[in-house]
C-alpha atoms as a PDB file:
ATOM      1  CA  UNK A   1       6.494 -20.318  26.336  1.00  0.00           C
ATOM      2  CA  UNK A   2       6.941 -18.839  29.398  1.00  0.00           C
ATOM      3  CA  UNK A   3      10.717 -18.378  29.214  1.00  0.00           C
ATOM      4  CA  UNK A   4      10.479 -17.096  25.983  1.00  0.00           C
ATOM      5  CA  UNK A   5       8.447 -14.037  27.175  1.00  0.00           C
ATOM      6  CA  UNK A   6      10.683 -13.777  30.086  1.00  0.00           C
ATOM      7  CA  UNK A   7      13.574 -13.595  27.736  1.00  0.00           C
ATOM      8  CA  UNK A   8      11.844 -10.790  25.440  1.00  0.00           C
ATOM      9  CA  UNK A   9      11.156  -8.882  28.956  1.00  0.00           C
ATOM     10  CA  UNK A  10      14.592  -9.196  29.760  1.00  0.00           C
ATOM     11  CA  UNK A  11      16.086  -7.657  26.047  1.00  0.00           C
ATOM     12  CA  UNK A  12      12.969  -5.550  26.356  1.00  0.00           C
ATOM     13  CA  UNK A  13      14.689  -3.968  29.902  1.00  0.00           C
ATOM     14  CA  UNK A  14      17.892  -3.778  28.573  1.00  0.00           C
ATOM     15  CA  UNK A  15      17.306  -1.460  25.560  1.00  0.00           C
ATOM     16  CA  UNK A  16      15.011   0.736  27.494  1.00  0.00           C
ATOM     17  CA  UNK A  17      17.188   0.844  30.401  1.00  0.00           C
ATOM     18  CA  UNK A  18      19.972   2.190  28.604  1.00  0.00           C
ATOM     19  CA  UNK A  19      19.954   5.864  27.598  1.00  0.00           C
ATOM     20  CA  UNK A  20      21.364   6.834  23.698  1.00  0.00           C
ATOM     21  CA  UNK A  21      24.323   8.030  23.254  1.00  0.00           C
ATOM     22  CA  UNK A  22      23.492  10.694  21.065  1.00  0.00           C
ATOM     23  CA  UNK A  23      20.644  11.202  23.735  1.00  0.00           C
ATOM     24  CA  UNK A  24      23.519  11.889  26.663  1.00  0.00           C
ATOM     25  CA  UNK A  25      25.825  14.106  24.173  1.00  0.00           C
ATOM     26  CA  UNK A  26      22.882  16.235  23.324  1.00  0.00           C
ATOM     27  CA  UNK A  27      21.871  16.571  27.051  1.00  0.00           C
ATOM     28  CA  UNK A  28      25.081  17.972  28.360  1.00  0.00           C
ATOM     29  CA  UNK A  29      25.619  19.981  25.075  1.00  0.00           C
ATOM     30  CA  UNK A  30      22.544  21.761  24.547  1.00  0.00           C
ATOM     31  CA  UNK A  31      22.967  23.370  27.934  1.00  0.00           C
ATOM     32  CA  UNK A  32      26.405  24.171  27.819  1.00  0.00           C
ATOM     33  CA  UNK A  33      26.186  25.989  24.582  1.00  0.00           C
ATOM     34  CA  UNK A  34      23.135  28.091  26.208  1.00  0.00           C
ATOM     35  CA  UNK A  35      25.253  29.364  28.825  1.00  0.00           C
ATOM     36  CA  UNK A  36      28.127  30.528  26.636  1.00  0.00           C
ATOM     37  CA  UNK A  37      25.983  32.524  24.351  1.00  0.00           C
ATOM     38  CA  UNK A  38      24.165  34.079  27.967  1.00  0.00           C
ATOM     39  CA  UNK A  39      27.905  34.480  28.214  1.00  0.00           C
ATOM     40  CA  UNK A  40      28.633  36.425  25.413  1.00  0.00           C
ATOM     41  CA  UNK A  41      25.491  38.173  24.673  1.00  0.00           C
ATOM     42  CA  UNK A  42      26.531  39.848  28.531  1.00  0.00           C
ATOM     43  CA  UNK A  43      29.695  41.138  27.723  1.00  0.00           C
ATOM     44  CA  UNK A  44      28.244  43.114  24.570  1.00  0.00           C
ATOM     45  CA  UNK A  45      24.735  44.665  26.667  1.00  0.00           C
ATOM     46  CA  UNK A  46      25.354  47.695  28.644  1.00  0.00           C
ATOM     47  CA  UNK A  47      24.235  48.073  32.149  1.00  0.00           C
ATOM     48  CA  UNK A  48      24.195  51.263  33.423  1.00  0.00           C
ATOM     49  CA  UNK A  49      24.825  51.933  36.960  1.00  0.00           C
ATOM     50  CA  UNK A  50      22.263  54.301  38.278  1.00  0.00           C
ATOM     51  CA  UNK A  51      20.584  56.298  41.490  1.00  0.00           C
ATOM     52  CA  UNK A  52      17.341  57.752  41.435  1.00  0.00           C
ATOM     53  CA  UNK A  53      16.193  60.587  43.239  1.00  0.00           C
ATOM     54  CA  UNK A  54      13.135  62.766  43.227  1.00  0.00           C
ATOM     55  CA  UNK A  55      13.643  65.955  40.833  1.00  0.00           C
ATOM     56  CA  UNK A  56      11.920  69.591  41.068  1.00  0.00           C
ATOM     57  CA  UNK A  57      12.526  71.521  38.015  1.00  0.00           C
ATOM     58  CA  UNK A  58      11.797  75.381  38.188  1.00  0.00           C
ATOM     59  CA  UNK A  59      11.088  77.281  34.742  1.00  0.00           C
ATOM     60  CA  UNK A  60      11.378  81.268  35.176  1.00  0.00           C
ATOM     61  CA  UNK A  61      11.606  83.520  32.081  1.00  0.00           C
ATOM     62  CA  UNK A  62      15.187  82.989  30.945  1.00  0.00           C
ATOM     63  CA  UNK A  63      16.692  80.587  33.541  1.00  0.00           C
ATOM     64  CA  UNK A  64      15.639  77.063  34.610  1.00  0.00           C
ATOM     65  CA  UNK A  65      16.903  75.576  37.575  1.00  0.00           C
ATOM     66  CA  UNK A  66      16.938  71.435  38.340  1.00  0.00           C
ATOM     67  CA  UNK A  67      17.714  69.966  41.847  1.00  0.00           C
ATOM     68  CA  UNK A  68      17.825  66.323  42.973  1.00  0.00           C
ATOM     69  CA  UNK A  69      17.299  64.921  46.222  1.00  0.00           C
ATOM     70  CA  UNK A  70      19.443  62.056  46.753  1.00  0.00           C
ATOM     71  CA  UNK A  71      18.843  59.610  49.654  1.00  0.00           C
ATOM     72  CA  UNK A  72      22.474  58.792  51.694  1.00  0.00           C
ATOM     73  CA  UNK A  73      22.672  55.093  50.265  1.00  0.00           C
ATOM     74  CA  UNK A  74      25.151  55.636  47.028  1.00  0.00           C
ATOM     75  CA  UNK A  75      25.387  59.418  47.092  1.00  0.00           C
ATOM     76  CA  UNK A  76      29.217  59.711  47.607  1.00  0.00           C
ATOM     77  CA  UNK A  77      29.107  58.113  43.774  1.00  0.00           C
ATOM     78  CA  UNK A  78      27.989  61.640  42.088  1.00  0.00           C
ATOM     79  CA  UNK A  79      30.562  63.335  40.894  1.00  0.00           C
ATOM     80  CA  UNK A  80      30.061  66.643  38.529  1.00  0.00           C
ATOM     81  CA  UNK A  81      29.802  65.647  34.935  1.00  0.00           C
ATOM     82  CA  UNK A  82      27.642  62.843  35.337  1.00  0.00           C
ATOM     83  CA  UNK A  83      24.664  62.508  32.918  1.00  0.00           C
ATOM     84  CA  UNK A  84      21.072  63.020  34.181  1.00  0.00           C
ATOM     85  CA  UNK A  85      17.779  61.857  32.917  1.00  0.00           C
ATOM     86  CA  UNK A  86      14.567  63.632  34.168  1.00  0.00           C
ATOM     87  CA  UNK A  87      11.090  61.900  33.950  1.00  0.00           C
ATOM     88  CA  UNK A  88       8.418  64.438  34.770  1.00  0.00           C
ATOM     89  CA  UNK A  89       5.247  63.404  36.818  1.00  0.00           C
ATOM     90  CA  UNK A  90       3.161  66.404  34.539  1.00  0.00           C
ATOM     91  CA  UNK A  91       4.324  64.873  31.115  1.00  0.00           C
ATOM     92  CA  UNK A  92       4.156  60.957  30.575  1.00  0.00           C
ATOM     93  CA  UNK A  93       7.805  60.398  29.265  1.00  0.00           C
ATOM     94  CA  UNK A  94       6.271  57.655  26.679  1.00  0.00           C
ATOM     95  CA  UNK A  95       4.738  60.395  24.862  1.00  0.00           C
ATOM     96  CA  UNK A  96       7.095  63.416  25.922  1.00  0.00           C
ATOM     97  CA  UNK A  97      10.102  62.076  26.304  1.00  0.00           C
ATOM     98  CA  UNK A  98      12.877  62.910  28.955  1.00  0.00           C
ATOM     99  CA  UNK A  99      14.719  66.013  30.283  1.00  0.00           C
ATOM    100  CA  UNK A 100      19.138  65.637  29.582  1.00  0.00           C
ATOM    101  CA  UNK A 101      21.390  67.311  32.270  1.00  0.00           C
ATOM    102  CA  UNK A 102      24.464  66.995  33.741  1.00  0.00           C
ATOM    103  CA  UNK A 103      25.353  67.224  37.347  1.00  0.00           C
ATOM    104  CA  UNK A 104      26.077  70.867  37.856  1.00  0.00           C
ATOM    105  CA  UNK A 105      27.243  70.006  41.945  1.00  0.00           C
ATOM    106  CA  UNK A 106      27.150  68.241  44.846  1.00  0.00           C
ATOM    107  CA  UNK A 107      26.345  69.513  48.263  1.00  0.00           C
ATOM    108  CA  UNK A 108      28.338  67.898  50.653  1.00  0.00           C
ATOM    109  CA  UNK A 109      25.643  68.047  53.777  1.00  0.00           C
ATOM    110  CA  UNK A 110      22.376  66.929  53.921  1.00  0.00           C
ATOM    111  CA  UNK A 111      19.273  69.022  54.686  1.00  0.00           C
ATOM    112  CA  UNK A 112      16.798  68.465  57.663  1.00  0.00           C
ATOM    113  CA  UNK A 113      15.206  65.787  55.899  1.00  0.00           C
ATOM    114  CA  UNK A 114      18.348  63.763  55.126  1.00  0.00           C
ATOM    115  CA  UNK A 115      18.596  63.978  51.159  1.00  0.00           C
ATOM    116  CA  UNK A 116      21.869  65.226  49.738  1.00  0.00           C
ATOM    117  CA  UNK A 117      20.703  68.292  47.326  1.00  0.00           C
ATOM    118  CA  UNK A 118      22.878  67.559  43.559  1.00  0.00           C
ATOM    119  CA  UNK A 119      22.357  70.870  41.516  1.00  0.00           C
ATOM    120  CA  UNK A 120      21.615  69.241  37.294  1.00  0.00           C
ATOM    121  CA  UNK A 121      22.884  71.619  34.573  1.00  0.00           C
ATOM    122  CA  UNK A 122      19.860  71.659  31.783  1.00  0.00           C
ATOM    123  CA  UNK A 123      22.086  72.212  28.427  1.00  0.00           C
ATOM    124  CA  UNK A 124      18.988  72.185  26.301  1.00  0.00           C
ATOM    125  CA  UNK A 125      16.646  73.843  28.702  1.00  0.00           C
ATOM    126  CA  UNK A 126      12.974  72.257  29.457  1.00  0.00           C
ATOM    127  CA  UNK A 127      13.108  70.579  25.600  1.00  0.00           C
ATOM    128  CA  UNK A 128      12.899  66.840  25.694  1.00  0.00           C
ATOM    129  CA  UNK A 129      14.838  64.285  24.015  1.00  0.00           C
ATOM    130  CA  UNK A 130      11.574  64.053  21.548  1.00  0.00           C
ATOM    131  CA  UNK A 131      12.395  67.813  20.552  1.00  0.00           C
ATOM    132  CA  UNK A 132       9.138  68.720  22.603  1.00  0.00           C
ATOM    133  CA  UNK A 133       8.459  71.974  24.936  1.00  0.00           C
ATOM    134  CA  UNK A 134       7.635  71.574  28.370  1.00  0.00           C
ATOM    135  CA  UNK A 135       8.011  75.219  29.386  1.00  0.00           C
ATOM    136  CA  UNK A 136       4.188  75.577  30.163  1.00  0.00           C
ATOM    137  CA  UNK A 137       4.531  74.706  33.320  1.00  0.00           C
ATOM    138  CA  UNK A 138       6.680  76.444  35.843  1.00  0.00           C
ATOM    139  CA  UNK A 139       7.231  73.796  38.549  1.00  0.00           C
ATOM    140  CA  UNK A 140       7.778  70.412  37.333  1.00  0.00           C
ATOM    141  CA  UNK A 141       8.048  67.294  40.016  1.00  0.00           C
ATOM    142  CA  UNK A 142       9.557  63.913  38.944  1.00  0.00           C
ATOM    143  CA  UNK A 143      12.225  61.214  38.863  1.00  0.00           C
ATOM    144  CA  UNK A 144      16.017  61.390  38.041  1.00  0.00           C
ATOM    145  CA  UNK A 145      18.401  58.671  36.516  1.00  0.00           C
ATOM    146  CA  UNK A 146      22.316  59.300  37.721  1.00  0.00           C
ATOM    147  CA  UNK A 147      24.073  57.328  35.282  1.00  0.00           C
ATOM    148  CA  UNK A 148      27.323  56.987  37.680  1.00  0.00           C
ATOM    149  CA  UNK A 149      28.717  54.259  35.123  1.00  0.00           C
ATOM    150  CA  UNK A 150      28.855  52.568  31.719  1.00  0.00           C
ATOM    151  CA  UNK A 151      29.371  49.413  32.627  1.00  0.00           C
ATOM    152  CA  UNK A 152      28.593  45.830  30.407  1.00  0.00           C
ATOM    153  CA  UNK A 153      26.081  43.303  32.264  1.00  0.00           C
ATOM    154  CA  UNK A 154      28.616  40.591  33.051  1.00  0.00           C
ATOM    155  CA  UNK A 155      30.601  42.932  35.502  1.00  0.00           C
ATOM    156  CA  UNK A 156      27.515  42.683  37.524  1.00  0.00           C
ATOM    157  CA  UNK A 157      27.820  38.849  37.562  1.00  0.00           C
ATOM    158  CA  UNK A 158      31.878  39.217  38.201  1.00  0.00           C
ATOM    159  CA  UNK A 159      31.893  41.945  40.611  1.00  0.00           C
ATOM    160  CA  UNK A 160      30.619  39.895  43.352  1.00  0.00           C
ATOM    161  CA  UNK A 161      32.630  37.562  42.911  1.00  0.00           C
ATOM    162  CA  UNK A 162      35.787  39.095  42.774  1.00  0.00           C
ATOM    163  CA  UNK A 163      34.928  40.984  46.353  1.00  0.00           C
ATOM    164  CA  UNK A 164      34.478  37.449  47.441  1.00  0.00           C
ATOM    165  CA  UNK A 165      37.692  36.682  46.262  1.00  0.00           C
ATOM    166  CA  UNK A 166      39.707  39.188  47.462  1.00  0.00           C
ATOM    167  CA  UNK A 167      37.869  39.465  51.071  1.00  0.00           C
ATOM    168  CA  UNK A 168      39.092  36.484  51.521  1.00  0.00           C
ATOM    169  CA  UNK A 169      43.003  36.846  50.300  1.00  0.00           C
ATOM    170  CA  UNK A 170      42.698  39.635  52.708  1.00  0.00           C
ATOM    171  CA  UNK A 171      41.996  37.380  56.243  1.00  0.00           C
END
């Protein structure tokens, strides 16, 4: 009797020591087939390359004037042409919307406090992307997007990697 249950432990440890395998197949493909569509969903979703900067937005009778003040890091990205969003501190832009410009120009030197000073061209004035007003107020404070590039979210994975690369072709 006693060999018999030591047999049955034995075939007992034998199936359950061995994995499926169907079990193993599905283990290595499950995974791999997750990272391909990660893969592919990244080449189709845009990534925009941005800098933010602190806004002031002036509203006089018939002209409105926009200038950013860009910190050092990045700066030497802005070129004129560039798209703009504004996000106002006096109007929540969940329930305004934004402010559309284009850089206007650059200035070259920074002020006493160390920003760079980008002049925004306003093409639809103080109106929103919502279609709303905001010329009620005649100084406006808030936050600018610089959209510097279009770019899809797997060149921000590759990027790195190809400085890598290169760096080291070049020692």
């Amino acid at each position: 009797m006693d060999d018999n249950i030591r047999l049955k432990n034995e075939d007992l440890d034998e199936v359950l020591g061995k994995t499926p395998l169907n079990v193993l197949k599905l283990g290595i493909v499950i995974p791999l087939v997750v990272l391909v569509v990660i893969f592919l969903g990244a080449c189709f979703y845009h990534y925009p390359d941005v800098i933010t900067a602190d806004a002031t937005v002036t509203v006089d009778k018939d002209t409105t004037n926009c200038v950013l003040y860009v910190q050092a890091a990045g700066s030497g990205k802005i070129k004129c042409g560039q798209r703009v969003i504004l996000k106002n501190d006096n109007f929540p832009d969940m329930e305004y919307g934004c402010l559309r410009g284009v850089v206007d120009s650059v200035c070259g030197m920074p002020n006493d406090a160390g920003f760079y000073l980008v002049f925004v061209d306003l093409p639809y004035g103080v109106i929103t992307n919502t279609g709303k007003n905001l010329s009620s107020i005649q100084l406006m404070k808030g936050r600018a997007e610089i959209i510097l590039d279009d770019k899809y979210l797997v060149d921000v994975f590759i990027e790195p990697l190809k400085n890598i690369y290169y760096s080291r072709l070049s020692y």
